[in-house]
N, C-alpha and C. Protein backbone atom coordinates (compact mmCIF):
# COMPACT_ATOMS: atom_id res chain seq x y z
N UNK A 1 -5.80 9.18 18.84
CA UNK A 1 -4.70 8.64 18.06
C UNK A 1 -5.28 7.71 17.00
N UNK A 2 -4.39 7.69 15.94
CA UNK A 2 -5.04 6.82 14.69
C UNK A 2 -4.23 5.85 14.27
N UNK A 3 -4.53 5.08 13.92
CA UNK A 3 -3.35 3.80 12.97
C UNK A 3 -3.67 4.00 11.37
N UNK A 4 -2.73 4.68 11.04
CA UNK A 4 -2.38 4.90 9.19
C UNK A 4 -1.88 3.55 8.68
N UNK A 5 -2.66 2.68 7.93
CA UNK A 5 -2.32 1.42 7.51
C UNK A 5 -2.27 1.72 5.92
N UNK A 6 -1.23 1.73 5.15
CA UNK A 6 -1.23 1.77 3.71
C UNK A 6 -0.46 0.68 3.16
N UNK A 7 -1.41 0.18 2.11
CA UNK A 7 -0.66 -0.94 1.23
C UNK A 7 -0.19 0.08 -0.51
N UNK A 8 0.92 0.21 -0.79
CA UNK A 8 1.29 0.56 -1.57
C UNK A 8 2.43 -0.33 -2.27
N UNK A 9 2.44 -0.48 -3.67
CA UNK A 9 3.01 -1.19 -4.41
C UNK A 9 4.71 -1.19 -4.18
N UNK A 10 5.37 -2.18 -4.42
CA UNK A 10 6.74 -2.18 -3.93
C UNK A 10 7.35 -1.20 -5.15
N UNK A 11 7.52 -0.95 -6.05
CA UNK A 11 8.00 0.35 -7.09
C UNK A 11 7.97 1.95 -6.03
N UNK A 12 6.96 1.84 -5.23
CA UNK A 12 6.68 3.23 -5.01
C UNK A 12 6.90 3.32 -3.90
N UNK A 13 7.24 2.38 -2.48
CA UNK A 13 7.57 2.25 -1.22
C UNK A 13 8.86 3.11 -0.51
N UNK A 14 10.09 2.59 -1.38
CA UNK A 14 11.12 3.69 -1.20
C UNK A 14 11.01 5.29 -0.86
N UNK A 15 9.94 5.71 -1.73
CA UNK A 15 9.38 7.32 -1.86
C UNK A 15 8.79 7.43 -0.88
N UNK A 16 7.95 6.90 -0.95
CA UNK A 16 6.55 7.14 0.26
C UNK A 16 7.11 6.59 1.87
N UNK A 17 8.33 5.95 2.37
CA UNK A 17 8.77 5.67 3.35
C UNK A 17 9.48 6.83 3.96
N UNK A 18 10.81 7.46 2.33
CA UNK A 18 11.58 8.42 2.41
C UNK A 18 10.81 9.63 3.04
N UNK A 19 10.11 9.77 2.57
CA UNK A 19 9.15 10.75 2.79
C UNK A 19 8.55 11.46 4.28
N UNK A 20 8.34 10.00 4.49
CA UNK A 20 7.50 9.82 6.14
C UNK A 20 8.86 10.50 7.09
N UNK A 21 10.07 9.83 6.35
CA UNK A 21 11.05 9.46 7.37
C UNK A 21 11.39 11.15 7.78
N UNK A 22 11.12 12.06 6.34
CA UNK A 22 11.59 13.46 6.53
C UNK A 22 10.38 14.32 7.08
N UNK A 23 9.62 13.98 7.46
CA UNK A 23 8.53 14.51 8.35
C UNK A 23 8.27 13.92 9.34
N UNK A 24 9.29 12.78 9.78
CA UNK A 24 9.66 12.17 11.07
C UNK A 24 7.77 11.80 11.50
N UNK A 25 7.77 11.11 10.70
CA UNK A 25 6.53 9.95 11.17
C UNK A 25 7.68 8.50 11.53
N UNK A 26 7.27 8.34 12.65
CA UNK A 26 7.78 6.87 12.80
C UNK A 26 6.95 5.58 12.22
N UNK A 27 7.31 4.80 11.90
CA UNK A 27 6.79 3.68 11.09
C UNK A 27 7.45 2.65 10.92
N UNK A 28 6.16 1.33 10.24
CA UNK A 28 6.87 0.30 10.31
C UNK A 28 6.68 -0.50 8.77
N UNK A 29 7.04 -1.24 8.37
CA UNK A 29 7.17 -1.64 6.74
C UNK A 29 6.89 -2.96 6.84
N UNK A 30 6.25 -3.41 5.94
CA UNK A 30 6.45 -5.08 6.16
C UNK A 30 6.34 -5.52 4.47
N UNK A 31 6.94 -6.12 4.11
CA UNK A 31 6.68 -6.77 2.58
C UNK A 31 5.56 -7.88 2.99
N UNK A 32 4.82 -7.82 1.36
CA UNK A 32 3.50 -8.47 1.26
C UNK A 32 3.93 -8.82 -0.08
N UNK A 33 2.50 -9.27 -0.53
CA UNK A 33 2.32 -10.08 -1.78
C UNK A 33 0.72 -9.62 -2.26
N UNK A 34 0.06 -9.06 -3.33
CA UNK A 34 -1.26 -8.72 -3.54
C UNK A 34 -1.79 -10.34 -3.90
N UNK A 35 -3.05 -10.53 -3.58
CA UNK A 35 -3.95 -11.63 -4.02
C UNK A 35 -3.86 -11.87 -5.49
N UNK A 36 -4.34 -10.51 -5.98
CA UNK A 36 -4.80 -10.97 -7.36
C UNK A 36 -3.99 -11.09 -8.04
N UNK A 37 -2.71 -10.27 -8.39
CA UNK A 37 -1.98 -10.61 -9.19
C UNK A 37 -0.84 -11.15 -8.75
N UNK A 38 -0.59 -11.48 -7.40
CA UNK A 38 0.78 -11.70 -6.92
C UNK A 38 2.18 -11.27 -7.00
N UNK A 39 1.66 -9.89 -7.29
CA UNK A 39 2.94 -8.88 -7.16
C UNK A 39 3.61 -8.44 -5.94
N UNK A 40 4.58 -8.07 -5.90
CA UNK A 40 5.06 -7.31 -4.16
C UNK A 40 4.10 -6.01 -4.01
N UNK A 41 3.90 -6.11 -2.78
CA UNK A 41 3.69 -4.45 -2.27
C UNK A 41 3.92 -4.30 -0.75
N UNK A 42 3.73 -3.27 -0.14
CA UNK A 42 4.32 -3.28 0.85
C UNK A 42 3.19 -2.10 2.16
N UNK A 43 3.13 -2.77 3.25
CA UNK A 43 2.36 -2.60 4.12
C UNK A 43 3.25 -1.59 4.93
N UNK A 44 2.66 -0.30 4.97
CA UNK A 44 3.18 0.07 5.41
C UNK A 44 2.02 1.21 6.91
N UNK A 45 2.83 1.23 8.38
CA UNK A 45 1.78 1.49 9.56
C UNK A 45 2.37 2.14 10.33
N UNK A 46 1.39 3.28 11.02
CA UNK A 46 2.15 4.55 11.96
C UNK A 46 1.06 5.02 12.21
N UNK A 47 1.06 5.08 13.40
CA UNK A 47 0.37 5.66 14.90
C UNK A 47 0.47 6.96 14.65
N UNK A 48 -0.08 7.77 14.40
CA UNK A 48 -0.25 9.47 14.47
C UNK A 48 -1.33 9.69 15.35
N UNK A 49 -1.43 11.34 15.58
CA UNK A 49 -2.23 11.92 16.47
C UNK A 49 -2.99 12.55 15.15
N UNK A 50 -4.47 12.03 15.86
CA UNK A 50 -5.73 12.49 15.15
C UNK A 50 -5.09 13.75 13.96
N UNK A 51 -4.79 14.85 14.39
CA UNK A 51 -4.48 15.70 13.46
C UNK A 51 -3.39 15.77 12.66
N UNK A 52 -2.66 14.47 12.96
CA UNK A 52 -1.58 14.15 11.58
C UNK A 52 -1.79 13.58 10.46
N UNK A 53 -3.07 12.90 10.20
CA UNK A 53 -3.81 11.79 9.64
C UNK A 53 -3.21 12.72 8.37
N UNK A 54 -4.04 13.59 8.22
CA UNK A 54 -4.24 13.68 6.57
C UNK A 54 -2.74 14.43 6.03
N UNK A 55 -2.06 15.12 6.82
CA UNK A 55 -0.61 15.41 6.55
C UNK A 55 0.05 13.80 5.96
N UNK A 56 -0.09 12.70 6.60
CA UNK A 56 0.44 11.43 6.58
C UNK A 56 -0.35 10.68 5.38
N UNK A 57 -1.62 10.90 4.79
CA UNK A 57 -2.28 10.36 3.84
C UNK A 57 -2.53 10.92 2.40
N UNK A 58 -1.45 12.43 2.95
CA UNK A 58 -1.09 13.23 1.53
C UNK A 58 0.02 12.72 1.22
N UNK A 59 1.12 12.68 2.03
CA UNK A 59 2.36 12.40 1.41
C UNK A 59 2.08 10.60 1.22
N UNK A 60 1.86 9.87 1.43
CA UNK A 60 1.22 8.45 1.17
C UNK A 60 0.47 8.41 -0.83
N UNK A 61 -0.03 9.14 -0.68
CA UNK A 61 -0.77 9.81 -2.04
C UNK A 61 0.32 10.20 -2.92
N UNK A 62 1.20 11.42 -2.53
CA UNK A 62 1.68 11.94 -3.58
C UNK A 62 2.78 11.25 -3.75
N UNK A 63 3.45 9.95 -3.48
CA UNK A 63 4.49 9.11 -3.86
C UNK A 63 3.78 7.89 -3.97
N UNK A 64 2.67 7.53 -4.49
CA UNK A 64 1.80 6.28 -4.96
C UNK A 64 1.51 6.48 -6.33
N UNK A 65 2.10 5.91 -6.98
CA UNK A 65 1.09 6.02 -8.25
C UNK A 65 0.96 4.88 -8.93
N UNK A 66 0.10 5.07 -9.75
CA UNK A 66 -1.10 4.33 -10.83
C UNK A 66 -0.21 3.87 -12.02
N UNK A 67 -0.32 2.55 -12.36
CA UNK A 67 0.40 2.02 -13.41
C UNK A 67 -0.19 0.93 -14.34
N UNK A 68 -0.18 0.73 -15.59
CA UNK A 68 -0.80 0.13 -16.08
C UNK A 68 0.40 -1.33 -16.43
N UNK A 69 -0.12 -2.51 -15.89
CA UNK A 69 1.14 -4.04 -16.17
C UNK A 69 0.11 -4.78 -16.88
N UNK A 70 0.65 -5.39 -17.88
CA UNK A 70 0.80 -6.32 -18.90
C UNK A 70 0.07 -8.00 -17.49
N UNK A 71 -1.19 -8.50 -17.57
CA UNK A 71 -1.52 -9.44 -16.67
C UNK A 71 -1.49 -10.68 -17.31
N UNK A 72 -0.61 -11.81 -17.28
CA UNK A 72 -0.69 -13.13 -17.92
C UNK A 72 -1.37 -14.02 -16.92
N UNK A 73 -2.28 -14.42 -17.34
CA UNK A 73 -2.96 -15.30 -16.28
C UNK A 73 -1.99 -16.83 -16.29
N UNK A 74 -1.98 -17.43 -14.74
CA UNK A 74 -1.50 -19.01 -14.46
C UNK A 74 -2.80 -19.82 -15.41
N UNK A 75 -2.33 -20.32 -16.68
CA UNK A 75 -3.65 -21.07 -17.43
C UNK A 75 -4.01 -22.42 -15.99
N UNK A 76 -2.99 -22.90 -15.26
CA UNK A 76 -3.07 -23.33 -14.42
C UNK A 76 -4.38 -23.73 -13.12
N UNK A 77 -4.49 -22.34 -13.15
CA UNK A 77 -5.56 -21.82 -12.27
C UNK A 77 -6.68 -20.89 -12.14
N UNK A 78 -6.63 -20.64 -13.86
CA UNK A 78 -8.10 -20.47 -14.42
C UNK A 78 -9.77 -20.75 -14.28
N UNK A 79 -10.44 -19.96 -13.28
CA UNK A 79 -11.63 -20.49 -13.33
C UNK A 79 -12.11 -20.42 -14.74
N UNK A 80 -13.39 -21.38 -15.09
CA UNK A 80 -13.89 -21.20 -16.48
C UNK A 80 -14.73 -20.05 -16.99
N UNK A 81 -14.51 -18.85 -16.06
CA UNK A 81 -14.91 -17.89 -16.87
C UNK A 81 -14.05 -16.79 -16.63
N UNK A 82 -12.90 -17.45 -16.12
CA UNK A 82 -11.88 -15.74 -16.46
C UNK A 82 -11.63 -16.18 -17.76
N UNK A 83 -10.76 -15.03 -18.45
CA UNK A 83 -10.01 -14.74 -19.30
C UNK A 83 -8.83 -15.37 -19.52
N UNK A 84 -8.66 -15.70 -20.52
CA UNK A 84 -7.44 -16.70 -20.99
C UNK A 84 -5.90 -15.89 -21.99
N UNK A 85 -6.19 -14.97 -22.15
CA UNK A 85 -5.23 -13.89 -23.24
C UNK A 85 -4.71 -13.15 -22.02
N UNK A 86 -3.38 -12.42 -22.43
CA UNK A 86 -2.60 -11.47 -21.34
C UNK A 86 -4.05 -10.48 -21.64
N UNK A 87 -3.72 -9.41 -20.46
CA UNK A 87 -4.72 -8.65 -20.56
C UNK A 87 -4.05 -7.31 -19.96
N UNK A 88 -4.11 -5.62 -20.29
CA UNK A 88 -3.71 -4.76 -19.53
C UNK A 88 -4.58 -4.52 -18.03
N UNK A 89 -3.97 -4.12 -16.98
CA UNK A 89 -4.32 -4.37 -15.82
C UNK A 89 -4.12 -2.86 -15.10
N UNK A 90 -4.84 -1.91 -14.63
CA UNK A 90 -4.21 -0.70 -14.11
C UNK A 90 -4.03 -1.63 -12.46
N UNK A 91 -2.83 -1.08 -11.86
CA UNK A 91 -2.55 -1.28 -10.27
C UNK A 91 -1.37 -0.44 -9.83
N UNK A 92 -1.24 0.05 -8.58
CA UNK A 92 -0.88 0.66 -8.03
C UNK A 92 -1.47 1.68 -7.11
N UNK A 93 -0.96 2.90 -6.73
CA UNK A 93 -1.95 3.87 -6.22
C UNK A 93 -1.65 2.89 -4.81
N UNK A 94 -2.03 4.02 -3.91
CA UNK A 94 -2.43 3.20 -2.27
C UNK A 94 -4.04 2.62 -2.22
N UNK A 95 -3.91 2.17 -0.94
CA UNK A 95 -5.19 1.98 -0.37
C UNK A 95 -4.76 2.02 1.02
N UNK A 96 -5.51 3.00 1.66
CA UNK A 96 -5.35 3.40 3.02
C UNK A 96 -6.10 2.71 3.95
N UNK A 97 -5.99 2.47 5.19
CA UNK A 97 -6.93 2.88 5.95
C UNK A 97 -6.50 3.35 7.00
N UNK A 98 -7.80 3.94 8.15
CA UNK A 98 -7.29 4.71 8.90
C UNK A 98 -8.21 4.30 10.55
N UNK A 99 -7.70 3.80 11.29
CA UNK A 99 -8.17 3.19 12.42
C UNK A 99 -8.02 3.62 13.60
N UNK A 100 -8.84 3.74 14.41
CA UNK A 100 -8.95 4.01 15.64
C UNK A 100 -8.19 3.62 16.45
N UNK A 101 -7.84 4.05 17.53
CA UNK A 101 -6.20 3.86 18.77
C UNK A 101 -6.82 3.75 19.81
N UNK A 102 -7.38 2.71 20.88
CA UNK A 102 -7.40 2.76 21.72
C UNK A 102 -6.13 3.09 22.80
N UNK A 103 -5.63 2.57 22.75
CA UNK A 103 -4.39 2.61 23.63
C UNK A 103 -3.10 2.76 22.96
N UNK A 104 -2.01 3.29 23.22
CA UNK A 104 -0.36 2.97 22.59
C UNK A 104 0.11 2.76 23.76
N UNK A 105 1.50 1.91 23.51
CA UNK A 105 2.03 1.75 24.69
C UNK A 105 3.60 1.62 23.45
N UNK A 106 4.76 2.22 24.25
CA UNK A 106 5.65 1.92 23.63
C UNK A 106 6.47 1.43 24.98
N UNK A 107 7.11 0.24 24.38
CA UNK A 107 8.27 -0.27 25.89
C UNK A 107 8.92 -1.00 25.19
């Protein structure tokens, strides 16, 4: 058994949940916040059997996508060698991972 852990951007979560829900992956959602830019995204985790993985990390894929946002830095909290001008920023897309199951227990 595997643990499917995907962080995907909150724009694209709706899809990629809908999705799961119609290929009856059970799962769980949690809202987050990214480091760097402090945007929403959303954590999303489900227990599959070894051979569901990549069924579950296609459809994860094909409702993620890549977007390019406009980045205004906090002048606030500028180290002295970032960048001080808005800047274009690509983000989105998932980032998976995929972890080992010792045990499940559901109760």
């Amino acid at each position: 058994m595997k643990m499917v852990v995907a962080i995907v951007q909150e724009q694209d979560a709706n899809e990629v949940t809908r999705s799961l829900r119609q290929s009856r992956v059970a799962h769980t959602s949690l809202r987050t916040r990214g480091g760097f830019l402090q945007r929403g995204s959303v954590m999303i985790m489900a227990g599959v059997d070894d051979s569901a993985v990549e069924s579950v990390v296609d459809r994860i894929a094909r409702h993620s996508h890549r977007r390019e946002v406009m980045h205004r830095p906090d002048l606030g909290s500028l180290h002295p060698d970032a960048y001080a001008s808005p800047t274009t920023v690509s983000v989105g897309g998932a980032v998976i991972f995929i972890l080992d199951v010792d045990e499940f227990r559901k109760i």
